[in-house]
N, C-alpha and C. Protein backbone atom coordinates (compact mmCIF):
# COMPACT_ATOMS: atom_id res chain seq x y z
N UNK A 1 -35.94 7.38 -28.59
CA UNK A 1 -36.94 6.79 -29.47
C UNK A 1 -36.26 6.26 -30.72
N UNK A 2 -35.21 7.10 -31.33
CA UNK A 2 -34.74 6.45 -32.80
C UNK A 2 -33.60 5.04 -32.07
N UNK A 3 -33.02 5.26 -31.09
CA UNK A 3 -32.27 4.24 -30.42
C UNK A 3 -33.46 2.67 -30.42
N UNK A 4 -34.39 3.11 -29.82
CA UNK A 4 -35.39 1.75 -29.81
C UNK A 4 -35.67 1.44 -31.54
N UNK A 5 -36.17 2.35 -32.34
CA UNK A 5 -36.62 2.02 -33.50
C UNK A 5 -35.75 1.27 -34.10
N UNK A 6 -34.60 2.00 -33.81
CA UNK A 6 -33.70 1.01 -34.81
C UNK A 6 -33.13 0.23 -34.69
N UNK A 7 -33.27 -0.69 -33.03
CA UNK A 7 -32.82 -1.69 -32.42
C UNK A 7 -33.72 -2.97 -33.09
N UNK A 8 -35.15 -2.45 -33.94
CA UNK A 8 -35.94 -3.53 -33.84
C UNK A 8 -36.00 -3.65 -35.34
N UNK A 9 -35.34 -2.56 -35.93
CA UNK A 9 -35.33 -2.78 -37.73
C UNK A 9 -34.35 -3.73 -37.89
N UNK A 10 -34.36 -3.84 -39.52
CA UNK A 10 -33.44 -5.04 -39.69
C UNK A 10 -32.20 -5.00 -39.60
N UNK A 11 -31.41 -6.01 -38.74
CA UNK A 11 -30.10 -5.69 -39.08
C UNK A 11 -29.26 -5.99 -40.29
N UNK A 12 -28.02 -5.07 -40.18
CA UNK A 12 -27.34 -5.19 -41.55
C UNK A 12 -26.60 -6.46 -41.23
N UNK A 13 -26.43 -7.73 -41.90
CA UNK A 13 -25.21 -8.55 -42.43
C UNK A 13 -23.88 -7.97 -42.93
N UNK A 14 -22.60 -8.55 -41.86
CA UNK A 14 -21.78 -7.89 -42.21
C UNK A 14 -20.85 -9.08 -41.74
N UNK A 15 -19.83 -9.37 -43.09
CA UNK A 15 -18.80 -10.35 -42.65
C UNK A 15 -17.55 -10.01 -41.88
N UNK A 16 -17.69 -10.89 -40.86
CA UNK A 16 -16.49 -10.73 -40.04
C UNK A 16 -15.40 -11.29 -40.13
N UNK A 17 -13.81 -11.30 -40.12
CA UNK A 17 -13.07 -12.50 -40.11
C UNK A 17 -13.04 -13.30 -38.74
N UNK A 18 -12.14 -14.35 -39.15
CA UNK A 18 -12.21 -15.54 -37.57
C UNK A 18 -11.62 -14.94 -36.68
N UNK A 19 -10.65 -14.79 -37.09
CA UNK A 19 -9.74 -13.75 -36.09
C UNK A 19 -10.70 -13.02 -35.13
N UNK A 20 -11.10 -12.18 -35.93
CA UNK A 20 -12.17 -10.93 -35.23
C UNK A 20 -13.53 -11.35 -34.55
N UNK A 21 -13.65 -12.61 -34.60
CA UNK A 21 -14.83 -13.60 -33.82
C UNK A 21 -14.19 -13.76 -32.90
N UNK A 22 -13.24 -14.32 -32.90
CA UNK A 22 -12.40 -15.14 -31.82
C UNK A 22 -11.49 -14.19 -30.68
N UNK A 23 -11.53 -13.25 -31.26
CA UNK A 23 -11.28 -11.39 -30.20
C UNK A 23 -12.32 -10.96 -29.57
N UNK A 24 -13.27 -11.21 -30.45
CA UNK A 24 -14.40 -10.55 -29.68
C UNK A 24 -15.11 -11.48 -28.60
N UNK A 25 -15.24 -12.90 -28.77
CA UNK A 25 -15.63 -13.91 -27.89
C UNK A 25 -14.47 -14.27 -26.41
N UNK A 26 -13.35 -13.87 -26.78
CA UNK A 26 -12.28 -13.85 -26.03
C UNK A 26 -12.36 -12.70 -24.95
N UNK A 27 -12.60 -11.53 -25.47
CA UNK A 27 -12.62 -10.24 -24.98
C UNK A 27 -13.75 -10.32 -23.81
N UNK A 28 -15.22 -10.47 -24.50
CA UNK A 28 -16.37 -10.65 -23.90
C UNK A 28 -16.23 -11.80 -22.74
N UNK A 29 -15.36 -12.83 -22.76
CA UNK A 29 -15.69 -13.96 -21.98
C UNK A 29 -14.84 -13.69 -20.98
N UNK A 30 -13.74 -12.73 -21.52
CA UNK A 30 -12.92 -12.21 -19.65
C UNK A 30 -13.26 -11.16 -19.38
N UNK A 31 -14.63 -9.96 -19.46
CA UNK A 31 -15.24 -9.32 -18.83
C UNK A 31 -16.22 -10.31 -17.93
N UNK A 32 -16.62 -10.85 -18.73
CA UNK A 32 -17.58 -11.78 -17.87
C UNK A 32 -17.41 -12.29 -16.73
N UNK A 33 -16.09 -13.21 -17.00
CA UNK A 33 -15.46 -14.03 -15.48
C UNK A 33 -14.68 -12.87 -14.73
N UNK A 34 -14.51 -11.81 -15.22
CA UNK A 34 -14.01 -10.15 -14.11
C UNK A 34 -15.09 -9.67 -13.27
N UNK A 35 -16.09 -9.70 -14.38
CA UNK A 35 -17.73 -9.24 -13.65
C UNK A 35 -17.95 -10.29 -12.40
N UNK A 36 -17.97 -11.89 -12.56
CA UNK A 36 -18.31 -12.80 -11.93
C UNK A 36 -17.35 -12.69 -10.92
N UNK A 37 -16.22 -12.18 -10.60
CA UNK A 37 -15.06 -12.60 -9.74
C UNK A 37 -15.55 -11.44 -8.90
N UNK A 38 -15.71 -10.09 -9.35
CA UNK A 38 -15.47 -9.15 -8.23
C UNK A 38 -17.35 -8.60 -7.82
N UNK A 39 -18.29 -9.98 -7.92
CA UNK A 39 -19.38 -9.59 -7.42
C UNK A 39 -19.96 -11.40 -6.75
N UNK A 40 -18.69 -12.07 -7.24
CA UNK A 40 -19.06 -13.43 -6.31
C UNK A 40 -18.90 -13.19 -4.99
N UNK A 41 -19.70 -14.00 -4.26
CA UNK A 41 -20.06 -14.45 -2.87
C UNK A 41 -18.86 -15.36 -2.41
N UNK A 42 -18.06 -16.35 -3.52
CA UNK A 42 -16.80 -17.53 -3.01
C UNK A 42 -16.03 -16.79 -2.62
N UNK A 43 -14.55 -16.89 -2.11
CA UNK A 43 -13.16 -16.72 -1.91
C UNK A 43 -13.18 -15.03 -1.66
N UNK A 44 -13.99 -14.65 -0.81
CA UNK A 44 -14.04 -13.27 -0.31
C UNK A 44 -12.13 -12.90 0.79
N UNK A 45 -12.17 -14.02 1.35
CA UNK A 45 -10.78 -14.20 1.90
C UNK A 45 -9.90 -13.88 1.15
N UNK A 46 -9.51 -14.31 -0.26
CA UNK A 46 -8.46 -14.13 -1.44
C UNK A 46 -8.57 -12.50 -1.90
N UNK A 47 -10.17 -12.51 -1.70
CA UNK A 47 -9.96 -10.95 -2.87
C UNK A 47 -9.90 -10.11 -1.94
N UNK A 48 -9.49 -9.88 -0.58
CA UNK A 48 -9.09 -8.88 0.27
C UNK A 48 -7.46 -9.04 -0.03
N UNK A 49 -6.86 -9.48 -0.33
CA UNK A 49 -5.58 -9.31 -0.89
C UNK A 49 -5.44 -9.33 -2.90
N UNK A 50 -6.29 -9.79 -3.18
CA UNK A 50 -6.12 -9.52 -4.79
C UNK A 50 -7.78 -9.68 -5.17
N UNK A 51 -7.98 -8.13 -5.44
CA UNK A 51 -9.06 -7.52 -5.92
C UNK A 51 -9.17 -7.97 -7.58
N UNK A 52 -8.15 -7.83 -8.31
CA UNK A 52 -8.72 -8.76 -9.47
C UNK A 52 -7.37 -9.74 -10.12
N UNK A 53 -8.14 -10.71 -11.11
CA UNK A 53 -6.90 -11.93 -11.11
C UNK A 53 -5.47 -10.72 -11.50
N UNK A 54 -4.44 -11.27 -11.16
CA UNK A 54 -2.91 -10.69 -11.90
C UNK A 54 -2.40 -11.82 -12.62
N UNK A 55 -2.26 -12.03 -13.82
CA UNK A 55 -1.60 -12.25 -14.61
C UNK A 55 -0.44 -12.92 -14.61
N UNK A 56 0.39 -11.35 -14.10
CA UNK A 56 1.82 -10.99 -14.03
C UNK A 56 2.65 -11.59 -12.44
N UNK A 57 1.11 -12.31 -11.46
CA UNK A 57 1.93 -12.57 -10.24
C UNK A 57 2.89 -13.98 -10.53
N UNK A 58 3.83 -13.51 -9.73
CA UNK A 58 5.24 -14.59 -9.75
C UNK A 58 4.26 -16.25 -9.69
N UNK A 59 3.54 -16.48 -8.20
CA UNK A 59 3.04 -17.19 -8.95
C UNK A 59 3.04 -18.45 -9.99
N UNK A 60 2.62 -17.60 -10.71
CA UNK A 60 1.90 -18.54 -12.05
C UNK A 60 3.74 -18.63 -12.80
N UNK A 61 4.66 -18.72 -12.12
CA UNK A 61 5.98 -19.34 -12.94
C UNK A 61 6.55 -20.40 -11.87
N UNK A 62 5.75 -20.92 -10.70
CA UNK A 62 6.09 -21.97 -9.94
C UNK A 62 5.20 -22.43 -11.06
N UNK A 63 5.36 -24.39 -10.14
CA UNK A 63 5.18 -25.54 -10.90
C UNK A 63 3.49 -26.06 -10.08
N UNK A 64 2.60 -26.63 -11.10
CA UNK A 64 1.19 -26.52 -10.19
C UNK A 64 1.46 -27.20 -8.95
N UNK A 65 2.08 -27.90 -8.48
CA UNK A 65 1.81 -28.34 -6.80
C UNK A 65 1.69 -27.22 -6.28
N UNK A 66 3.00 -26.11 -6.40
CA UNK A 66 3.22 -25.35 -5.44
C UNK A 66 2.24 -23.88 -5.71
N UNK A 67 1.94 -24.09 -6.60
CA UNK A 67 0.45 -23.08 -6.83
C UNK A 67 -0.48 -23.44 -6.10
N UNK A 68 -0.50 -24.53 -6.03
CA UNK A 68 -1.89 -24.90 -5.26
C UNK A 68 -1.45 -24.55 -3.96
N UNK A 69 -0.32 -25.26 -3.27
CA UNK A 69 -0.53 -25.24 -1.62
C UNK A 69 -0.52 -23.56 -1.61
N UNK A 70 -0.21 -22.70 -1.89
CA UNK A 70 0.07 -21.10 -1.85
C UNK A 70 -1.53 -20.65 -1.85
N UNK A 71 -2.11 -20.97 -3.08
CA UNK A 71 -3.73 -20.61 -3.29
C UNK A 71 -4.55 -21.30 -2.08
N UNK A 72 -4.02 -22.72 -1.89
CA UNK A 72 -4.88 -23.21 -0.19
C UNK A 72 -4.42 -22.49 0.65
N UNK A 73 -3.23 -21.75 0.85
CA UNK A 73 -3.06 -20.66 1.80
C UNK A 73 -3.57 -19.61 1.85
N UNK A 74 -3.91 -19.25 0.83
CA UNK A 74 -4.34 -17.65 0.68
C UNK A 74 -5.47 -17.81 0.68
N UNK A 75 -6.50 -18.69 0.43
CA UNK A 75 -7.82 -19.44 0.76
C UNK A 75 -8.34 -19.68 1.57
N UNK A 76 -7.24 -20.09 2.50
CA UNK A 76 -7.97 -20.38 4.27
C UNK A 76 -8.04 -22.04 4.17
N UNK A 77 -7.73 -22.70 2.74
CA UNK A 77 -8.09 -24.01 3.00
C UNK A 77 -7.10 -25.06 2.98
N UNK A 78 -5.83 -24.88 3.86
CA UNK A 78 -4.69 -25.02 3.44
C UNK A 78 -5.18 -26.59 4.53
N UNK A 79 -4.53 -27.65 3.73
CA UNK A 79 -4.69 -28.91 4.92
C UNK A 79 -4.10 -28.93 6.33
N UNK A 80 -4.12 -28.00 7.46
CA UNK A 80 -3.86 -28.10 8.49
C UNK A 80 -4.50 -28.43 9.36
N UNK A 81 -4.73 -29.41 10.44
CA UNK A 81 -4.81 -29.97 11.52
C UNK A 81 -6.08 -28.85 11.81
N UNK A 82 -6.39 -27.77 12.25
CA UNK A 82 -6.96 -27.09 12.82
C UNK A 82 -8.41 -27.18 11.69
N UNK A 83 -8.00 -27.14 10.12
CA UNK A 83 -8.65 -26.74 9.28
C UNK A 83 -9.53 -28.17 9.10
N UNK A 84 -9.28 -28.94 9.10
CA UNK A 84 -9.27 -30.49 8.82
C UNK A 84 -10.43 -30.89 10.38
N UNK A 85 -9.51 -30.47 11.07
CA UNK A 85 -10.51 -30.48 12.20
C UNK A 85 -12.19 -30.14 11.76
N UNK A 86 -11.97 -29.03 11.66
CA UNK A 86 -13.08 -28.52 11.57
C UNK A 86 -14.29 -29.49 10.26
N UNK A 87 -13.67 -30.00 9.36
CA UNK A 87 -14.01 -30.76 8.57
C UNK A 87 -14.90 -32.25 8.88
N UNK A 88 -13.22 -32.83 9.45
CA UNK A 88 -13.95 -33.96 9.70
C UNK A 88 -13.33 -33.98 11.78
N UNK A 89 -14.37 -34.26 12.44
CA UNK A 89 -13.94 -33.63 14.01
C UNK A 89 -12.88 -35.23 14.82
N UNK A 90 -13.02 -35.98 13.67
CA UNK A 90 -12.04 -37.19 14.18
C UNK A 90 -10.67 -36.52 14.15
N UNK A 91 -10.03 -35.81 12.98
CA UNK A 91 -9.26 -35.13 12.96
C UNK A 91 -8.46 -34.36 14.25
N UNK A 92 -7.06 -34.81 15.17
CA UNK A 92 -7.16 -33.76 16.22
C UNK A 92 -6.62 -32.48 15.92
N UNK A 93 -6.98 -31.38 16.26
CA UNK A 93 -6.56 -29.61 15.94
C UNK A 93 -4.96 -29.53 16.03
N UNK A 94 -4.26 -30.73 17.17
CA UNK A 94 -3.17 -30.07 17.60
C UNK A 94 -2.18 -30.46 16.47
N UNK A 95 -0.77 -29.44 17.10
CA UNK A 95 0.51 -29.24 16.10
C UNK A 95 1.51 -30.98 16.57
N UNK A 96 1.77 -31.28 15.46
CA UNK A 96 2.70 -32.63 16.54
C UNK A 96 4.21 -32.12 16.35
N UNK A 97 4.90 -30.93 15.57
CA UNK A 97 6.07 -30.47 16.03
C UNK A 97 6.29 -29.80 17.35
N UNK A 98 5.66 -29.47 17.88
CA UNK A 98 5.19 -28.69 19.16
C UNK A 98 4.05 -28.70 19.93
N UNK A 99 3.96 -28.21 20.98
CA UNK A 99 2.84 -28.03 22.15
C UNK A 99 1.62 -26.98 21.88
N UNK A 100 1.61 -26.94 20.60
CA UNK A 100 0.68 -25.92 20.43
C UNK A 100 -0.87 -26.56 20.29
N UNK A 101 -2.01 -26.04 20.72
CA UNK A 101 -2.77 -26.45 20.86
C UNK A 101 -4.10 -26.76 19.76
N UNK A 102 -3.48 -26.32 18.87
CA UNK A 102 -3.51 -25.69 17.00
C UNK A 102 -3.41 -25.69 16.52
N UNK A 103 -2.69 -26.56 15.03
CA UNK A 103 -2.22 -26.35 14.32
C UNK A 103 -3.14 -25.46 12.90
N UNK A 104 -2.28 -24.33 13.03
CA UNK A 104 -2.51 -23.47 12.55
C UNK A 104 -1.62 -23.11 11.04
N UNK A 105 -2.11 -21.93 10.05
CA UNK A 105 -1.53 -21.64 9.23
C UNK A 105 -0.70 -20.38 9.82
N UNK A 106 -1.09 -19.79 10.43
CA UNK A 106 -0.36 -18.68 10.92
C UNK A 106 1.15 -19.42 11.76
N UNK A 107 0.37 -20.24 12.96
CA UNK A 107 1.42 -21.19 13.60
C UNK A 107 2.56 -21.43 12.98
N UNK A 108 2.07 -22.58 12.09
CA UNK A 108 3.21 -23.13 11.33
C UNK A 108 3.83 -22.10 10.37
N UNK A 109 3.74 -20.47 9.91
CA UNK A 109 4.40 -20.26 8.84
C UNK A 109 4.92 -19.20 9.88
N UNK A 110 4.62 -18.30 11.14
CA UNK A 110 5.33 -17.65 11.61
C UNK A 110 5.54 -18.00 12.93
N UNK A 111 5.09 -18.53 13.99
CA UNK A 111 5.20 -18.43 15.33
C UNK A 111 6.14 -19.98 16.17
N UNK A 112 6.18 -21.30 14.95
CA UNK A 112 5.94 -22.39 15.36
C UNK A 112 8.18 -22.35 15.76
N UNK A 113 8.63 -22.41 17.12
CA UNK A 113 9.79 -22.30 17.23
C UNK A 113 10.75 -23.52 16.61
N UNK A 114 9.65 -24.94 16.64
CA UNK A 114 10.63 -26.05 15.74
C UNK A 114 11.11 -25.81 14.45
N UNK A 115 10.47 -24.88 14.24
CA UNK A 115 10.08 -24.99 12.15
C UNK A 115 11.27 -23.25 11.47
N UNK A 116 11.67 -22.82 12.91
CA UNK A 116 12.34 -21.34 13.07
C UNK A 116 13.34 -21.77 11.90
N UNK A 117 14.33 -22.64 11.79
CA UNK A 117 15.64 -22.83 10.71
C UNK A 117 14.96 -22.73 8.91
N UNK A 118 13.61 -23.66 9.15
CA UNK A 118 13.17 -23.39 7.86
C UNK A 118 12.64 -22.35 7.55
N UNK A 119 11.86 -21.33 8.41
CA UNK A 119 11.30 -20.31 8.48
C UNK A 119 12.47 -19.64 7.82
N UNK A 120 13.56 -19.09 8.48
CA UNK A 120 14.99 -18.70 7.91
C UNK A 120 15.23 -18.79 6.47
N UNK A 121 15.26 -19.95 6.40
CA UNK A 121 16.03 -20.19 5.21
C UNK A 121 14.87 -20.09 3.83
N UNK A 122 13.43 -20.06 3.93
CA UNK A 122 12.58 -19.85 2.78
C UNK A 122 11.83 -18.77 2.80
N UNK A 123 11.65 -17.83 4.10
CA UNK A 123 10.66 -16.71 4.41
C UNK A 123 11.39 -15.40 4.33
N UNK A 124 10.56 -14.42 4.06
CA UNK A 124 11.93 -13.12 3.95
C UNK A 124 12.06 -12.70 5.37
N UNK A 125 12.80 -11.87 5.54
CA UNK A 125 13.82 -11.45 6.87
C UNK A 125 12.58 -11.27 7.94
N UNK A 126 11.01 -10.39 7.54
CA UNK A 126 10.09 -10.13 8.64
C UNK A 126 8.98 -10.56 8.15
N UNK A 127 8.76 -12.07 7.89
CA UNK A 127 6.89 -12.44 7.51
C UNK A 127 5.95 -11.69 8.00
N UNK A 128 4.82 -12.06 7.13
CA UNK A 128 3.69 -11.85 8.18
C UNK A 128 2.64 -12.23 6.93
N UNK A 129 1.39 -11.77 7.61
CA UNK A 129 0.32 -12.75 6.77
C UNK A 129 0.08 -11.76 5.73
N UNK A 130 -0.05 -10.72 5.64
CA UNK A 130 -0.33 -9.70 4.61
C UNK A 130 0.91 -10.30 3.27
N UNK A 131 1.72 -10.92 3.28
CA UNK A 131 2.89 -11.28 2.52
C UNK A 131 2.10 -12.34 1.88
N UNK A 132 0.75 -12.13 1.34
CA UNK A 132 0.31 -13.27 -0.16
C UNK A 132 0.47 -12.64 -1.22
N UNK A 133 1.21 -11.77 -1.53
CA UNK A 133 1.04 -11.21 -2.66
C UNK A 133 2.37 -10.66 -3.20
N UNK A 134 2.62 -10.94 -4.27
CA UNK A 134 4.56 -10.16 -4.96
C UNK A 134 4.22 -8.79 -4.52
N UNK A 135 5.20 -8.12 -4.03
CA UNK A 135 5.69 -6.95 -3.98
C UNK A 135 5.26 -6.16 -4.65
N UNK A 136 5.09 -6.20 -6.26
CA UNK A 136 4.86 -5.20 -7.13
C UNK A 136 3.45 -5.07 -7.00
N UNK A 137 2.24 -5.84 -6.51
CA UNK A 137 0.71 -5.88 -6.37
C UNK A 137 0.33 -4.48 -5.53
């Protein structure tokens, strides 16, 4: 009861500095988009590997192209043949380095035998799809 009463008396005026506006509007506005991220309905695919944003992932010290194609990977919406398909159906599904009937994200980053030398030389020693995320996550 004194909690309600005194929610509706007058409040006190009290000067704040900018600083301390600009902390507190800062503060409040990334609970908000934390609240919004881990009760949205979008990119349910992403947050089974990163439950909330990181900061600190490697990441965000590539250059934006290569942020993006990584985030269209970890998204499901990476421009592949299969995905595109599904989009627009003129599009055909298949791989044109190989006989695969698919072109796939999985395909092309672990299974596709043309693509094996580059696989080598940019993927660590045993991929796999669980590998969207730095090590330290």
């Amino acid at each position: 009861m004194l909690a309600k009463k005194s929610s509706t008396a007058q409040q006190q005026n009290t000067t704040t500095s900018f600083r301390t506006a600009q902390q507190t509007i800062r503060n409040n506005s990334t609970e908000e988009w934390l609240n919004r991220w881990a009760t949205g309905k979008t990119c349910r695919s992403l947050f089974t590997y990163m439950a909330t944003p990181n900061p600190k992932d490697n990441i965000n010290s590539l250059e934006r192209r290569d942020q993006v194609i990584i985030f269209r990977l970890r998204t499901h919406h990476a421009p592949v043949n299969a995905h595109l398909n599904r989009i627009q159906p003129m599009v055909p599904p298949v791989f044109h380095f190989c006989d695969a009937p698919y072109e796939t994200k999985t395909h092309l980053l672990f299974q596709c035998t043309s693509l094996q030398d580059l696989r080598e030389e940019y993927l660590p020693p045993r991929p796999g799809i669980h590998y969207t995320q730095t090590p330290n996550n």
